[in-house]
N, C-alpha and C. Protein backbone atom coordinates (compact mmCIF):
# COMPACT_ATOMS: atom_id res chain seq x y z
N UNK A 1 -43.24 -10.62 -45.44
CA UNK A 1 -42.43 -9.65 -44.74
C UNK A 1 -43.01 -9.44 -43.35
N UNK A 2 -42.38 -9.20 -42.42
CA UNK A 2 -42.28 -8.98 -41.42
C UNK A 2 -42.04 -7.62 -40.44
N UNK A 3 -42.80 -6.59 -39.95
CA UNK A 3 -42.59 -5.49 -39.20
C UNK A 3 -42.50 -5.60 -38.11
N UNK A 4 -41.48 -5.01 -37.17
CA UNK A 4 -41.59 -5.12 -35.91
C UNK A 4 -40.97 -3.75 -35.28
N UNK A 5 -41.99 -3.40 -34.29
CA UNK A 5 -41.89 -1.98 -34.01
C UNK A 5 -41.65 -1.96 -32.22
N UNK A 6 -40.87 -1.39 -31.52
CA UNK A 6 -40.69 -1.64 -29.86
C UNK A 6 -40.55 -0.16 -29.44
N UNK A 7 -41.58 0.18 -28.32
CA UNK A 7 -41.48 1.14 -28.46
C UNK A 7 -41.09 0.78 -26.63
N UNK A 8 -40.46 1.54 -25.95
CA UNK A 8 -39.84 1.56 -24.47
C UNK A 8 -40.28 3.19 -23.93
N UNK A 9 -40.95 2.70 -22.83
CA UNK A 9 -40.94 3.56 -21.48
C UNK A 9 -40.66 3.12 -20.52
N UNK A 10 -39.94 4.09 -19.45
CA UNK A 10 -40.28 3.36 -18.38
C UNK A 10 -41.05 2.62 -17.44
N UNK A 11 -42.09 2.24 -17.19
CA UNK A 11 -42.44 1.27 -16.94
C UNK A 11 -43.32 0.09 -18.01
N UNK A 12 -42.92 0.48 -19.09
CA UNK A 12 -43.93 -0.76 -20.51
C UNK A 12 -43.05 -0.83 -21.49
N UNK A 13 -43.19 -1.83 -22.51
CA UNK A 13 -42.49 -2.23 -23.05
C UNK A 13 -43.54 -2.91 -24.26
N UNK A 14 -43.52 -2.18 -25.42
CA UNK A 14 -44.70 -2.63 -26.12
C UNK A 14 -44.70 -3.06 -27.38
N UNK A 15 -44.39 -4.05 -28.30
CA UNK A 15 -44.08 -4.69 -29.35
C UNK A 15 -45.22 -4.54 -30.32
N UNK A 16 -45.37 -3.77 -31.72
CA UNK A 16 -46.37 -4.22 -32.71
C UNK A 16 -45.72 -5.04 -33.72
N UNK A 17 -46.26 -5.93 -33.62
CA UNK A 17 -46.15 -6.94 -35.04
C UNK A 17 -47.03 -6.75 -36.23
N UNK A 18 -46.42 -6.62 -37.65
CA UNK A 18 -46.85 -6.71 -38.71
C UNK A 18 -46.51 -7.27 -39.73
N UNK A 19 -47.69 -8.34 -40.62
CA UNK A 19 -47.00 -8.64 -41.65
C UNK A 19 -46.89 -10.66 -41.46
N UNK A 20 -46.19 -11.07 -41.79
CA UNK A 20 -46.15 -12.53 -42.23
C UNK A 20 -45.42 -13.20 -40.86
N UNK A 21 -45.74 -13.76 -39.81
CA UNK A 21 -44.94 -14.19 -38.72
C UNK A 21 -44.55 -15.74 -39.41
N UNK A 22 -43.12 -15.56 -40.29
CA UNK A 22 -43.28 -17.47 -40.93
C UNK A 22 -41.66 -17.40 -41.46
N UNK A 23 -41.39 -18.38 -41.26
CA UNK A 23 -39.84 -18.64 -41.82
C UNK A 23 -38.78 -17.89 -41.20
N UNK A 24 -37.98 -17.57 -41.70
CA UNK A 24 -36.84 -16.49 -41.36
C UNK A 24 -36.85 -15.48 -40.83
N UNK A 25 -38.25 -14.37 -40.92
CA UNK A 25 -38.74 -13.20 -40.20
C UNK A 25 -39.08 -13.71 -38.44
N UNK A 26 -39.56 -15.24 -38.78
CA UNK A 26 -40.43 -15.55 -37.40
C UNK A 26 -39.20 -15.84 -36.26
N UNK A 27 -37.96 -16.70 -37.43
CA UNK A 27 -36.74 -17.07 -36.34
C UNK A 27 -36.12 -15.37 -35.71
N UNK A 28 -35.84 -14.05 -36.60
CA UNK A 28 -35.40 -13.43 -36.18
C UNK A 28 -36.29 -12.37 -35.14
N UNK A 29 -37.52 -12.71 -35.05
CA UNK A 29 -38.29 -12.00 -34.08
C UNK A 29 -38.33 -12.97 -33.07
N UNK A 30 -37.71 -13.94 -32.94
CA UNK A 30 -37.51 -15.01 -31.71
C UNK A 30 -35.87 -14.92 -31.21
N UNK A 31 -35.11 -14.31 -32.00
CA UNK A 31 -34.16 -14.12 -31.43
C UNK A 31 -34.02 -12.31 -30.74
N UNK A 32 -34.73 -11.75 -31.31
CA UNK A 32 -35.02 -10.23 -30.76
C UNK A 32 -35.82 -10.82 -29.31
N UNK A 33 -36.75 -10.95 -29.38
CA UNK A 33 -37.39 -11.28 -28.24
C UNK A 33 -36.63 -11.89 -27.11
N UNK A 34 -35.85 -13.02 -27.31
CA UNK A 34 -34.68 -13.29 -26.59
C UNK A 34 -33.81 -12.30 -25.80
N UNK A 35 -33.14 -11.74 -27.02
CA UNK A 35 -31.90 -10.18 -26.85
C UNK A 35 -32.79 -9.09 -26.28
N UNK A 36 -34.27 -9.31 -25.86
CA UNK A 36 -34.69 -7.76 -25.09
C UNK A 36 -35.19 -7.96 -23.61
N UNK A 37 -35.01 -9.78 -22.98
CA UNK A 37 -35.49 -10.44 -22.01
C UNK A 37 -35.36 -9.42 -20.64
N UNK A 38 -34.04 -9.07 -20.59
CA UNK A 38 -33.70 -7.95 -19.66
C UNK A 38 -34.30 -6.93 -19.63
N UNK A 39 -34.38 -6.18 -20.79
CA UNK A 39 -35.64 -5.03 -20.71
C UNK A 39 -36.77 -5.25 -20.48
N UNK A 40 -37.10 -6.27 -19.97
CA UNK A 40 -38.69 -6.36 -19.75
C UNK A 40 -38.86 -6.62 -18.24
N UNK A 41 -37.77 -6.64 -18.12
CA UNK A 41 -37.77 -7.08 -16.21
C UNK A 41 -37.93 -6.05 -15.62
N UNK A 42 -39.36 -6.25 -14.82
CA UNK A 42 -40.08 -5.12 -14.16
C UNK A 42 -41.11 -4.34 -14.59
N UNK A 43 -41.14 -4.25 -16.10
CA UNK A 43 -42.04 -3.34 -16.85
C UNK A 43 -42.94 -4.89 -17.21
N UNK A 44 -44.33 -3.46 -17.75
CA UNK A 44 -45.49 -4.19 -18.53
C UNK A 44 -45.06 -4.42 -19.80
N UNK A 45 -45.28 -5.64 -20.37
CA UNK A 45 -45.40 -6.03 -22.05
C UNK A 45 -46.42 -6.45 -22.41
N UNK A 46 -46.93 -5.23 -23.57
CA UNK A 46 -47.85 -5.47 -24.34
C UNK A 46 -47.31 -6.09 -25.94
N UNK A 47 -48.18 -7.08 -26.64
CA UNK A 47 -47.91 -7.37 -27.75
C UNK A 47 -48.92 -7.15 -28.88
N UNK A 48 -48.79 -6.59 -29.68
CA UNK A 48 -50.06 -6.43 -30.87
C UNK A 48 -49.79 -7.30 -31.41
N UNK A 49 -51.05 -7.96 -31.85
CA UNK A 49 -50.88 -8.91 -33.51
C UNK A 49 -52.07 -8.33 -34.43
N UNK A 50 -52.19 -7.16 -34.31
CA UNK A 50 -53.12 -6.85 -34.74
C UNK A 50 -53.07 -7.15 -36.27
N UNK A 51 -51.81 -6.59 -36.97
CA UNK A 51 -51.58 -6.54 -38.24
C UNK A 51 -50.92 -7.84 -38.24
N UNK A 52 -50.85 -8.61 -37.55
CA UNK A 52 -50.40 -10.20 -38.30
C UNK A 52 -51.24 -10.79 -39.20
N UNK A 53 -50.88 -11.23 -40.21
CA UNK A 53 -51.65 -11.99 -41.87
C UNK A 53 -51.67 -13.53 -41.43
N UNK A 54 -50.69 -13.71 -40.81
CA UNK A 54 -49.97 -15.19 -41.08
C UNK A 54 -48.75 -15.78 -40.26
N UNK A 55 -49.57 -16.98 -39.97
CA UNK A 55 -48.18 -17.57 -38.75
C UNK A 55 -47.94 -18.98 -39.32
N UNK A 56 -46.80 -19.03 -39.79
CA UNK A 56 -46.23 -20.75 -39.48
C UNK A 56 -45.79 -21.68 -38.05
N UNK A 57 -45.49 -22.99 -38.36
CA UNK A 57 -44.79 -23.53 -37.29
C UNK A 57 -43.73 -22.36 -36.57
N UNK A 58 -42.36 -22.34 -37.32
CA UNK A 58 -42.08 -21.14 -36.75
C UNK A 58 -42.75 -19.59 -35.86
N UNK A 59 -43.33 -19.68 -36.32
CA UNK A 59 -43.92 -18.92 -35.95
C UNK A 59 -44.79 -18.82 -34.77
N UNK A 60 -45.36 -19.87 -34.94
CA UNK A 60 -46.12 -20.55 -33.67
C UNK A 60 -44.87 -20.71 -32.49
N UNK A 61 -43.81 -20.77 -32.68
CA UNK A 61 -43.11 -20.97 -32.20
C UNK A 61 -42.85 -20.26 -30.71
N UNK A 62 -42.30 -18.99 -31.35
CA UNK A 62 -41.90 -18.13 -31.05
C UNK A 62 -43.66 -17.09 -30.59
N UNK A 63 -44.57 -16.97 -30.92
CA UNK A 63 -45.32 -16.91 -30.00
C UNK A 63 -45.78 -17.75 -28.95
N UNK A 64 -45.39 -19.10 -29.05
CA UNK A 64 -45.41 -19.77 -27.78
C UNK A 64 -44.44 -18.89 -26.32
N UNK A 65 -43.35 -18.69 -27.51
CA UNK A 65 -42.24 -18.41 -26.33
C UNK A 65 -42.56 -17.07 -25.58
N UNK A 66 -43.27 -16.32 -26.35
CA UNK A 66 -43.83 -14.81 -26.14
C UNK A 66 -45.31 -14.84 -24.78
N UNK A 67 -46.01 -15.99 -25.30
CA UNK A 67 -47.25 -16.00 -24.45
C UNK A 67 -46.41 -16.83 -23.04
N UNK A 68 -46.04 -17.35 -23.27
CA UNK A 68 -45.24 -17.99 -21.77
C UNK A 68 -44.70 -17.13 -20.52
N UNK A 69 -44.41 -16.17 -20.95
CA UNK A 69 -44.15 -14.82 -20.47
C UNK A 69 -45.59 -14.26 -20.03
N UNK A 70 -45.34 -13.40 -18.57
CA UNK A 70 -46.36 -12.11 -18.53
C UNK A 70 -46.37 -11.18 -19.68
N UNK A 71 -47.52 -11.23 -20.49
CA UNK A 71 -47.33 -10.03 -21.33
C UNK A 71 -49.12 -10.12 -21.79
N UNK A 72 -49.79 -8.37 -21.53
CA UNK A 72 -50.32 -8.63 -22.57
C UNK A 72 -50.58 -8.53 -24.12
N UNK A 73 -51.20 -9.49 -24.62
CA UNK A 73 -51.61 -9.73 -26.10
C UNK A 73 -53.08 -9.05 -26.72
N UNK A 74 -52.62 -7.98 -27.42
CA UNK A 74 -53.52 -7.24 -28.54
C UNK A 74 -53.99 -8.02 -29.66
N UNK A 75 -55.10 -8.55 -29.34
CA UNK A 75 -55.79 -9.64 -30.57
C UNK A 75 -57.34 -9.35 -30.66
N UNK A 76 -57.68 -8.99 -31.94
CA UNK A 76 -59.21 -8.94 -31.96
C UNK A 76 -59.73 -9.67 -33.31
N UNK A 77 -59.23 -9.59 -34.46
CA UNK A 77 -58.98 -10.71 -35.50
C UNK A 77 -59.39 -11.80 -35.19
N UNK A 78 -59.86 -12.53 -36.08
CA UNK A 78 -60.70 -14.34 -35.75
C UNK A 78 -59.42 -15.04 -36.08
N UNK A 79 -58.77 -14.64 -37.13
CA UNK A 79 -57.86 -15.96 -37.16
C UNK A 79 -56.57 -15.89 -36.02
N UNK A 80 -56.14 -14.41 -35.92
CA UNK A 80 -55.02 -14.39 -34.75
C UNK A 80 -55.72 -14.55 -33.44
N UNK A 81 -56.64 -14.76 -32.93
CA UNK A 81 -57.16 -15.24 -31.74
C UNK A 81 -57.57 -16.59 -31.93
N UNK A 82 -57.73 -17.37 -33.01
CA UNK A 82 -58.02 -18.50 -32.95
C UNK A 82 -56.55 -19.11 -32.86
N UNK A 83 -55.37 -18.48 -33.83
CA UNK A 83 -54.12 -18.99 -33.25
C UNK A 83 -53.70 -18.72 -32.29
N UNK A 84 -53.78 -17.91 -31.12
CA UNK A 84 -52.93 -17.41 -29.75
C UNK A 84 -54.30 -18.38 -28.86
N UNK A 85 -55.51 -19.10 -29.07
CA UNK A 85 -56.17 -19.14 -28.03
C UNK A 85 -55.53 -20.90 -28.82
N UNK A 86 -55.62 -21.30 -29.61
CA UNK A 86 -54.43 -22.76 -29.89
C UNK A 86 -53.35 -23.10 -28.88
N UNK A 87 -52.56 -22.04 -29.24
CA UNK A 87 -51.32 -22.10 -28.40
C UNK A 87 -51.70 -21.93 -26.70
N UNK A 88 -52.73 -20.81 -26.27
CA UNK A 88 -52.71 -21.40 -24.75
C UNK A 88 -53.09 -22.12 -24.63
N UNK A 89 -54.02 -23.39 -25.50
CA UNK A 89 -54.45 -24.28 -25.27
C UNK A 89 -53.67 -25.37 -25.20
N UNK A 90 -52.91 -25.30 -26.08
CA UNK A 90 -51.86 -26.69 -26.18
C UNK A 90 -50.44 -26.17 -25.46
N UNK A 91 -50.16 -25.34 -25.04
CA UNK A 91 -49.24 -25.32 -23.97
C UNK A 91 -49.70 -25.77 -23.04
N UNK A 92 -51.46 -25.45 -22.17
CA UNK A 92 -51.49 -25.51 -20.99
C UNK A 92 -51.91 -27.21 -21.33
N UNK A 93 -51.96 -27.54 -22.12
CA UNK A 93 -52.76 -28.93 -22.36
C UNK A 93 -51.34 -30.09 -21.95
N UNK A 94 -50.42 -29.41 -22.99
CA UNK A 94 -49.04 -30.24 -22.69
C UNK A 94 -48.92 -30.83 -21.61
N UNK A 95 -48.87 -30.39 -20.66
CA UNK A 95 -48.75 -31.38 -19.07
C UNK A 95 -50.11 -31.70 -18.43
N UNK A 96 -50.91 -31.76 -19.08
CA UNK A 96 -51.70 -32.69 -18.80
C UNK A 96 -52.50 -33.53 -20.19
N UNK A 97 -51.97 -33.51 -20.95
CA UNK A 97 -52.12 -34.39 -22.34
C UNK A 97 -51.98 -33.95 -23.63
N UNK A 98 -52.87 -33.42 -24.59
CA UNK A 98 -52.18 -33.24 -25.77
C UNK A 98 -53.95 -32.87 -26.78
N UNK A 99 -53.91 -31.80 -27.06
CA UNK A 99 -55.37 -31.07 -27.75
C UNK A 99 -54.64 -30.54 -28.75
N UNK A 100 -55.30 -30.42 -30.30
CA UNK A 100 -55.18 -30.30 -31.86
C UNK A 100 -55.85 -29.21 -31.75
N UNK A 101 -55.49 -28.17 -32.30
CA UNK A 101 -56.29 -27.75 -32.94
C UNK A 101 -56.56 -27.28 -34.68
């Protein structure tokens, strides 16, 4: 299962994630994220993963699409910083070759 909490002020815009980022929860928090693109124009975005358990491909996904963006990311957890420091790695790696982790 999947929690997702958005809380809006005027100038921030701050997303907590909780719960399983994988399958069907991960596609519909990639299509929210999509549908709120406009609200974020101009404001700060912060993202928690604090309470994330678990990320799939999907999942990975759609935090790719999230870190690509100005925003910052709430991570202190070993395994959700070992996955978000993956993904800047192999995004920024992509155009200039290709790192596993």
């Amino acid at each position: 299962m999947m929690r997702t909490m958005i809380t809006e002020t005027p100038f921030e815009q701050r997303w907590i994630l909780q719960g399983r980022l994988c399958g069907q929860w991960a596609v519909d928090l990639g299509r929210k994220w999509r549908e709120t693109s406009n609200a974020r124009q101009g404001r700060k975005c912060v993202v928690n993963l604090e309470d994330v358990v678990c990320v799939d491909r999907e999942g990975e996904k759609v935090l790719q699409q999230i870190l690509k963006e100005d925003v910052q990311v709430i991570v202190s957890r070993a395994y959700m910083k070992h996955v978000v420091d993956c993904l800047n790695t192999r995004d920024h790696e992509e155009s200039h070759g290709h790192v596993d982790c």
